[in-house]
Protein backbone atom coordinates (compact mmCIF):
# COMPACT_ATOMS: atom_id res chain seq x y z
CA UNK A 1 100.64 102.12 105.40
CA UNK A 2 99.94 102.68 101.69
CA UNK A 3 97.52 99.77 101.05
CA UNK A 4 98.31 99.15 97.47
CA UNK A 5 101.55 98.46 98.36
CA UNK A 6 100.68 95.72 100.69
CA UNK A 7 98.30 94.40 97.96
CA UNK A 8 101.25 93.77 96.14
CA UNK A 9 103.42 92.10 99.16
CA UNK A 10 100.17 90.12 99.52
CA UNK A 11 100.79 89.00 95.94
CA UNK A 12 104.36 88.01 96.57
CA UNK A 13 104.04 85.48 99.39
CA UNK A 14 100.50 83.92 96.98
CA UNK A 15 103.81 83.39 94.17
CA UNK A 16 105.81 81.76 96.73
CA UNK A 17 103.21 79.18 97.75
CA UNK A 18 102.70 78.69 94.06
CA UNK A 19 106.07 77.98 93.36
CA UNK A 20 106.76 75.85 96.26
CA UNK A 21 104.02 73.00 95.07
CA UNK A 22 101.82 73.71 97.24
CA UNK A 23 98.61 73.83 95.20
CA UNK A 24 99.50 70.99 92.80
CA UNK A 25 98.56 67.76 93.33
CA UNK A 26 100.41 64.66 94.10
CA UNK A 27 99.61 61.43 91.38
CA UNK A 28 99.87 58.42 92.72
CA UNK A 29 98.89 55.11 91.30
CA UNK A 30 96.02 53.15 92.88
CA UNK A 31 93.40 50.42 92.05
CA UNK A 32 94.68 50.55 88.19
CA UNK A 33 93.90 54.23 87.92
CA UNK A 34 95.87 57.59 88.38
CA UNK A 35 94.78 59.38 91.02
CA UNK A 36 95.22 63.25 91.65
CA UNK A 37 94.81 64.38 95.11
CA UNK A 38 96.65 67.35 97.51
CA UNK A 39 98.41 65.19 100.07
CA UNK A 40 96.36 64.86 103.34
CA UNK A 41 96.43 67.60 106.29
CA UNK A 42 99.18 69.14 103.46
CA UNK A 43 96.82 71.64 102.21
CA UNK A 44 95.26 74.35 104.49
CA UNK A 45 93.74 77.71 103.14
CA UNK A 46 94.07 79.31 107.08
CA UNK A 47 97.77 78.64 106.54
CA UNK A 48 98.26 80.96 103.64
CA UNK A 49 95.86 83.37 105.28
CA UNK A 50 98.53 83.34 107.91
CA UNK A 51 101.54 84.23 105.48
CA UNK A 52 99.44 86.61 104.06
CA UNK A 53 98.68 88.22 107.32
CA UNK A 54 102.38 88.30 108.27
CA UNK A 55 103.49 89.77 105.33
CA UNK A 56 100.73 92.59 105.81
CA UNK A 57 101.86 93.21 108.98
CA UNK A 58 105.64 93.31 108.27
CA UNK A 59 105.26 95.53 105.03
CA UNK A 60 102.81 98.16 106.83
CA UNK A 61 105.29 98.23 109.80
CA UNK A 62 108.54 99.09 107.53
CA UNK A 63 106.32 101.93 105.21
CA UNK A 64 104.84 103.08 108.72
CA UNK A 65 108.86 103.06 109.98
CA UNK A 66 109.89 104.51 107.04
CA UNK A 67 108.17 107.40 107.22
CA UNK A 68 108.94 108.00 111.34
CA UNK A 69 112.74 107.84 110.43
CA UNK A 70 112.10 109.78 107.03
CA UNK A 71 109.96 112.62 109.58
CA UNK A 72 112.29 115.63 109.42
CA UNK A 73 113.31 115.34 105.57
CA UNK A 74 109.63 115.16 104.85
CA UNK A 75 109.14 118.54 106.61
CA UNK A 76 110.79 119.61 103.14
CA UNK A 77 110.57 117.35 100.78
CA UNK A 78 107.23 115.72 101.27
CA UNK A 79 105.12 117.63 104.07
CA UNK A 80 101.69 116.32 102.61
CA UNK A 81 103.04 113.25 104.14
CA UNK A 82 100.96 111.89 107.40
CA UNK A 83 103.42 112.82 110.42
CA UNK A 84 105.28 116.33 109.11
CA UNK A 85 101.36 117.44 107.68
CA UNK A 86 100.64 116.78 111.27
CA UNK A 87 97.62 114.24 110.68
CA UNK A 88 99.41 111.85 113.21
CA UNK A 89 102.60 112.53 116.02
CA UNK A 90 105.81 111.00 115.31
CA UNK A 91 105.78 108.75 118.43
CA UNK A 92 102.48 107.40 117.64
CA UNK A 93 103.58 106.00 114.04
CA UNK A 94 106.44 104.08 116.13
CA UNK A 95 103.72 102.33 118.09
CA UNK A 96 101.83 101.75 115.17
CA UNK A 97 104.59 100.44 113.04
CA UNK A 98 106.17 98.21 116.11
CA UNK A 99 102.59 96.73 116.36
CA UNK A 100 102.27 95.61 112.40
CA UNK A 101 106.22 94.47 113.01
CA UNK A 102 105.12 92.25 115.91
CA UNK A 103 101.91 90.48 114.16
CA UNK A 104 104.28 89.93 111.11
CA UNK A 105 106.30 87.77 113.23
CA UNK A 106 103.96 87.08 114.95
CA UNK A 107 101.46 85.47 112.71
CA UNK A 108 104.44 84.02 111.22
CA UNK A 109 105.65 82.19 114.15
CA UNK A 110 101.89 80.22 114.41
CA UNK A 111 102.84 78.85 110.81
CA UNK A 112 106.30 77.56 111.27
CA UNK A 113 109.78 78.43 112.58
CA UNK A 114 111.18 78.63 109.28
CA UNK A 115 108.56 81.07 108.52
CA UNK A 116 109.02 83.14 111.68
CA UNK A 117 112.91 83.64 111.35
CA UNK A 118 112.52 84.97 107.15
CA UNK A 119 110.21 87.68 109.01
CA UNK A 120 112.78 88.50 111.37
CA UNK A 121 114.92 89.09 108.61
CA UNK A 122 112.52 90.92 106.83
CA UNK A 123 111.80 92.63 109.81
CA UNK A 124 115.49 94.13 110.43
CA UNK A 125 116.26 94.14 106.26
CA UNK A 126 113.20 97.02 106.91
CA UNK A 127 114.67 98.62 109.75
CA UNK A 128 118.14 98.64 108.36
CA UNK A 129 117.01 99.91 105.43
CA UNK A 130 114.90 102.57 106.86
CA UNK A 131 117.48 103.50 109.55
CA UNK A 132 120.55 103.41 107.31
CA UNK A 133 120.64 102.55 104.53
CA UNK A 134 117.90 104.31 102.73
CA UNK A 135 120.13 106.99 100.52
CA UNK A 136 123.17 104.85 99.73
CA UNK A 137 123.62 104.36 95.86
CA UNK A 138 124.42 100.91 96.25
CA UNK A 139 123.35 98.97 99.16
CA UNK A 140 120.41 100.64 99.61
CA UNK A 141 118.47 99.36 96.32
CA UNK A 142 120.18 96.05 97.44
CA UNK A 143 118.45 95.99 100.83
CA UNK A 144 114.75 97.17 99.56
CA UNK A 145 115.20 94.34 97.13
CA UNK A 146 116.44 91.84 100.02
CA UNK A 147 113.16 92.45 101.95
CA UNK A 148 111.33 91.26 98.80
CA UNK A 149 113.49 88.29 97.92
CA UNK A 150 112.42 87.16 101.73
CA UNK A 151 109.14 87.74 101.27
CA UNK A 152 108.75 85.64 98.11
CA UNK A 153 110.60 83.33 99.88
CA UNK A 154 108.28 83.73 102.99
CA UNK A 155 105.73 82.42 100.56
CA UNK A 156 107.59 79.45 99.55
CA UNK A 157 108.43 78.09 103.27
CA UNK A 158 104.95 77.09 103.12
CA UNK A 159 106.09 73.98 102.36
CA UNK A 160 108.87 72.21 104.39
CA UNK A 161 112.29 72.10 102.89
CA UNK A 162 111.39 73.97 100.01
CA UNK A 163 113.43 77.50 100.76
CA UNK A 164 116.59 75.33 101.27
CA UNK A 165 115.48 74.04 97.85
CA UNK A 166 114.86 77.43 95.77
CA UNK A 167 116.08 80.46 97.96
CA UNK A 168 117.95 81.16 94.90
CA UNK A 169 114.85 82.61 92.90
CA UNK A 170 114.62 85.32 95.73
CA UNK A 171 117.43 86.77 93.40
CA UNK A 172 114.34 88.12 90.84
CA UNK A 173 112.68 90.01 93.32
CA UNK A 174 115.94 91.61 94.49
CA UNK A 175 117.04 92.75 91.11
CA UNK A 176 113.94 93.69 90.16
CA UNK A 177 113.18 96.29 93.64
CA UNK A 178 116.36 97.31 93.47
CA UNK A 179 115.65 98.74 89.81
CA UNK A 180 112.49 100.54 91.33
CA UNK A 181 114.44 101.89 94.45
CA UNK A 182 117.21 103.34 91.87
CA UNK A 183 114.56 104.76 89.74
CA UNK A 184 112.66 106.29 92.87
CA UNK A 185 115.84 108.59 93.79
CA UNK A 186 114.98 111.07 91.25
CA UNK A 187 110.90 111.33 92.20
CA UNK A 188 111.66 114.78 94.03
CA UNK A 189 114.07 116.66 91.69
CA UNK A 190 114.44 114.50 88.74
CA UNK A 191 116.55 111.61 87.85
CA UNK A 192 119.34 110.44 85.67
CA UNK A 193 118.61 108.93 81.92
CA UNK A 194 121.58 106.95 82.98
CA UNK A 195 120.42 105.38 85.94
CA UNK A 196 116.79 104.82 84.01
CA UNK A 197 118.96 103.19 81.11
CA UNK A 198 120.38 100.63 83.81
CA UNK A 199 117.17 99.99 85.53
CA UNK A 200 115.70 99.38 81.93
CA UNK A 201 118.17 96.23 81.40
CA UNK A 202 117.56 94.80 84.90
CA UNK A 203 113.63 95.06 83.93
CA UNK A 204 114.36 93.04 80.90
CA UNK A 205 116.78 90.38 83.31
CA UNK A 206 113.74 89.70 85.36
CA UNK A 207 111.14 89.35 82.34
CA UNK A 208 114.07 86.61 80.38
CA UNK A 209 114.66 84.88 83.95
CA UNK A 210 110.59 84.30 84.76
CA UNK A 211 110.54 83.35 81.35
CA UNK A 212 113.06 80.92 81.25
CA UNK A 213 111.46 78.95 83.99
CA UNK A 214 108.10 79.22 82.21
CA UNK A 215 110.13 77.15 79.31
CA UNK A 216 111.08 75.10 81.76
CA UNK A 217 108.27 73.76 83.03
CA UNK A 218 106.49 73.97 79.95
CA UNK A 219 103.94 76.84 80.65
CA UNK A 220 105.04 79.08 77.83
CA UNK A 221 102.03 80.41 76.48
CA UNK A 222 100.00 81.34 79.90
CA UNK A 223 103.47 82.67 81.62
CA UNK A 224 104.09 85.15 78.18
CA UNK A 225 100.27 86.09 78.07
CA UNK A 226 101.14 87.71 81.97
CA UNK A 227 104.73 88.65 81.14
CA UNK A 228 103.51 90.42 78.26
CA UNK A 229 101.25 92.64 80.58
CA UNK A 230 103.85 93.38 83.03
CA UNK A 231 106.25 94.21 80.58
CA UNK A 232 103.54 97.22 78.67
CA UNK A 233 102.95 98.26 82.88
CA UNK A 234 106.17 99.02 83.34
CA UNK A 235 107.76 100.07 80.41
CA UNK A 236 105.27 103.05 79.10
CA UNK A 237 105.91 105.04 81.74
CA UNK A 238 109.38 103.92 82.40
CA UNK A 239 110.19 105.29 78.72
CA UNK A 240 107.94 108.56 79.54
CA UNK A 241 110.48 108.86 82.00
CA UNK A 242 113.44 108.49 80.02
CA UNK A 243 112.20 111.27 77.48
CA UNK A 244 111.98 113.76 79.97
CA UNK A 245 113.15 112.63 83.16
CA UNK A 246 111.46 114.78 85.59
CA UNK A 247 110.42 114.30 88.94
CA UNK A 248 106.60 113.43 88.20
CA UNK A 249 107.45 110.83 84.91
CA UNK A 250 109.89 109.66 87.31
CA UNK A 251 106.91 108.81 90.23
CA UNK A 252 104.86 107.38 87.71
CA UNK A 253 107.13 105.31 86.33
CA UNK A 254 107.84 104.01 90.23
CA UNK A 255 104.08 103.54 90.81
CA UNK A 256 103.33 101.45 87.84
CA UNK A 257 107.16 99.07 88.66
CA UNK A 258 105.62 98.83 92.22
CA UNK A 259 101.96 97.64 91.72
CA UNK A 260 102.67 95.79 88.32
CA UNK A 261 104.53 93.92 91.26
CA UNK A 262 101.33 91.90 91.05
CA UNK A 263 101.12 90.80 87.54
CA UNK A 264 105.14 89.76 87.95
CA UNK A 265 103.86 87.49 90.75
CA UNK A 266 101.29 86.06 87.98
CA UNK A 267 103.50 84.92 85.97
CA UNK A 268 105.52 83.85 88.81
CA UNK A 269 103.00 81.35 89.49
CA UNK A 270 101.81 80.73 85.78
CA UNK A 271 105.56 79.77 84.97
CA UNK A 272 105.38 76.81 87.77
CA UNK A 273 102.14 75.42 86.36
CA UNK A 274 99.81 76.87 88.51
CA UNK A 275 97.12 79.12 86.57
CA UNK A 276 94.53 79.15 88.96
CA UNK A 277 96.73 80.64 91.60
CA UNK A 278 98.21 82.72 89.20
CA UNK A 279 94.43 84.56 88.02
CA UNK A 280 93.86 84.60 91.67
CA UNK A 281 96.97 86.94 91.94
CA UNK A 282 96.16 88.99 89.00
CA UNK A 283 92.86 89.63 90.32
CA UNK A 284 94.53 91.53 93.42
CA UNK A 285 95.63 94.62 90.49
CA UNK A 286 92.14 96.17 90.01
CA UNK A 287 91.62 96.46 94.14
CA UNK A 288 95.79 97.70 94.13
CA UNK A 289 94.94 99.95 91.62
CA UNK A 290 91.58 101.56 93.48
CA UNK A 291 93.68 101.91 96.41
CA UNK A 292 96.25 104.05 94.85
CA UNK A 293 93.87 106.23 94.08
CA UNK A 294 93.13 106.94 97.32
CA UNK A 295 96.20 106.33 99.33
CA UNK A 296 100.05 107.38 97.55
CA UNK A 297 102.16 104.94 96.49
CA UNK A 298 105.37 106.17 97.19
């Protein structure tokens, strides 16, 4: 399952209820006074328990997947992992994965519609991915990053009308785990300064575009102060990597891009004027970072 990974999904769909207004309130003018209030039966905390809960399940069941497809390639590249190391049959990770896959959708489905049918697409952007598109140089990266762009936006259907509104930022997410899946095709026998180069510039697309919308909205200072520690996450190792491009710098450089996934979310919500969400986010790195201690990564 790889916890700290689904930490950091956890993370994403927190952004997306940032972003989509869902914390701030709504002024309205009453008895000569301004009034601040979250709109009533609007704000629920079991609702974003449940996005939360259906992204757990959907990202557990595509890692779980991932590694039943991935089985016999394991038995030589990876055979510490769970099913060629033996700990667990091959048939019995299908069950398990098909079970996190249906409370995804599941769990989604109690929210809203709208939130059930972005899990069925993240859903089958997982199993596509896993099934066939894993090692293609090109639509591969593009389909990990898809099932992150749906899961940010997962986050923002909290609120009605609101993916029809900004299903364009899903675009960040997808540039930015498509960098990370490009970078991760050298963990086992090295990589390509090239393809390190590339996934440098797309690194520095996603920290201009967060920041632009920080601007924006007039939250520069609080969305740089998170920006700022993203960008140190990912770049030290990612230019450890580019000095000697090996197959260990390479999986450091892809743990630190995947769990600084967290602080990126931060600043997500710090650049839509939502602090308090976004230190709520940033708090979820520590307990990512314990985990990957004692469960891999990648």
């Amino acid at each position: 399952m790889r916890p700290a990974n689904v930490v950091t999904a956890v993370a994403d769909v927190l952004a997306g209820t940032a972003i989509a207004g869902y914390f701030i309130p709504t002024v309205v003018y009453s008895g000569g006074f301004w009034w601040g209030e979250l709109p009533p039966n609007t704000f629920s905390a079991a609702a974003v328990l449940i996005l939360c809960l259906s992204t757990i399940g959907l990202y557990s069941g595509g890692i779980i997947l991932n590694d039943v497809f991935d089985a016999e390639l394991d038995k030589i590249e990876r055979p510490e992992r769970p099913i060629p190391s033996g700990l667990i049959s091959r048939n019995a990770a299908a069950v398990f994965g098909g079970i996190f896959f249906f409370i995804g959708v599941f769990a989604a489905g109690l929210y809203s519609k709208e939130a059930q049918y972005l899990a069925i697409a993240i859903m089958v952007s997982c199993l596509v991915y896993d099934k066939y598109l894993k090692h293609h140089s090109f639509f591969g990266p593009l389909n990990m990053g898809l099932c992150r762009g749906f899961n940010l936006l997962l986050g923002i259907s909290i609120v009605s009308g609101q993916v029809q509104q900004l299903w364009y930022l899903a675009v960040i997410p997808v540039l930015y785990i498509a960098a990370i899946t490009m970078i991760s095709r050298g963990e086992v026998h090295g990589g390509s300064r090239h393809v390190l180069y590339f996934a440098a510039s797309l690194y520095l697309l996603v920290i201009g575009a967060i920041a632009a919308f920080g601007i924006r909205n007039a939250q520069v200072v609080p969305t740089l102060i998170f920006l700022g520690i993203f960008a140190v996450m990912i770049f030290i190792p990612l230019f450890k990597a580019l000095k000697n491009p090996t197959g260990p710098n390479i999986g450091k450089a892809v743990k630190s891009g995947v769990i600084a996934l967290i602080l990126m979310n931060a600043a997500w919500a710090s650049a839509f004027g939502v602090w308090h969400v976004a230190i709520l986010i940033s708090l979820l790195l520590p307990l990512s970072l314990v985990l990957s201690k004692a469960f891999a990564v990648t």
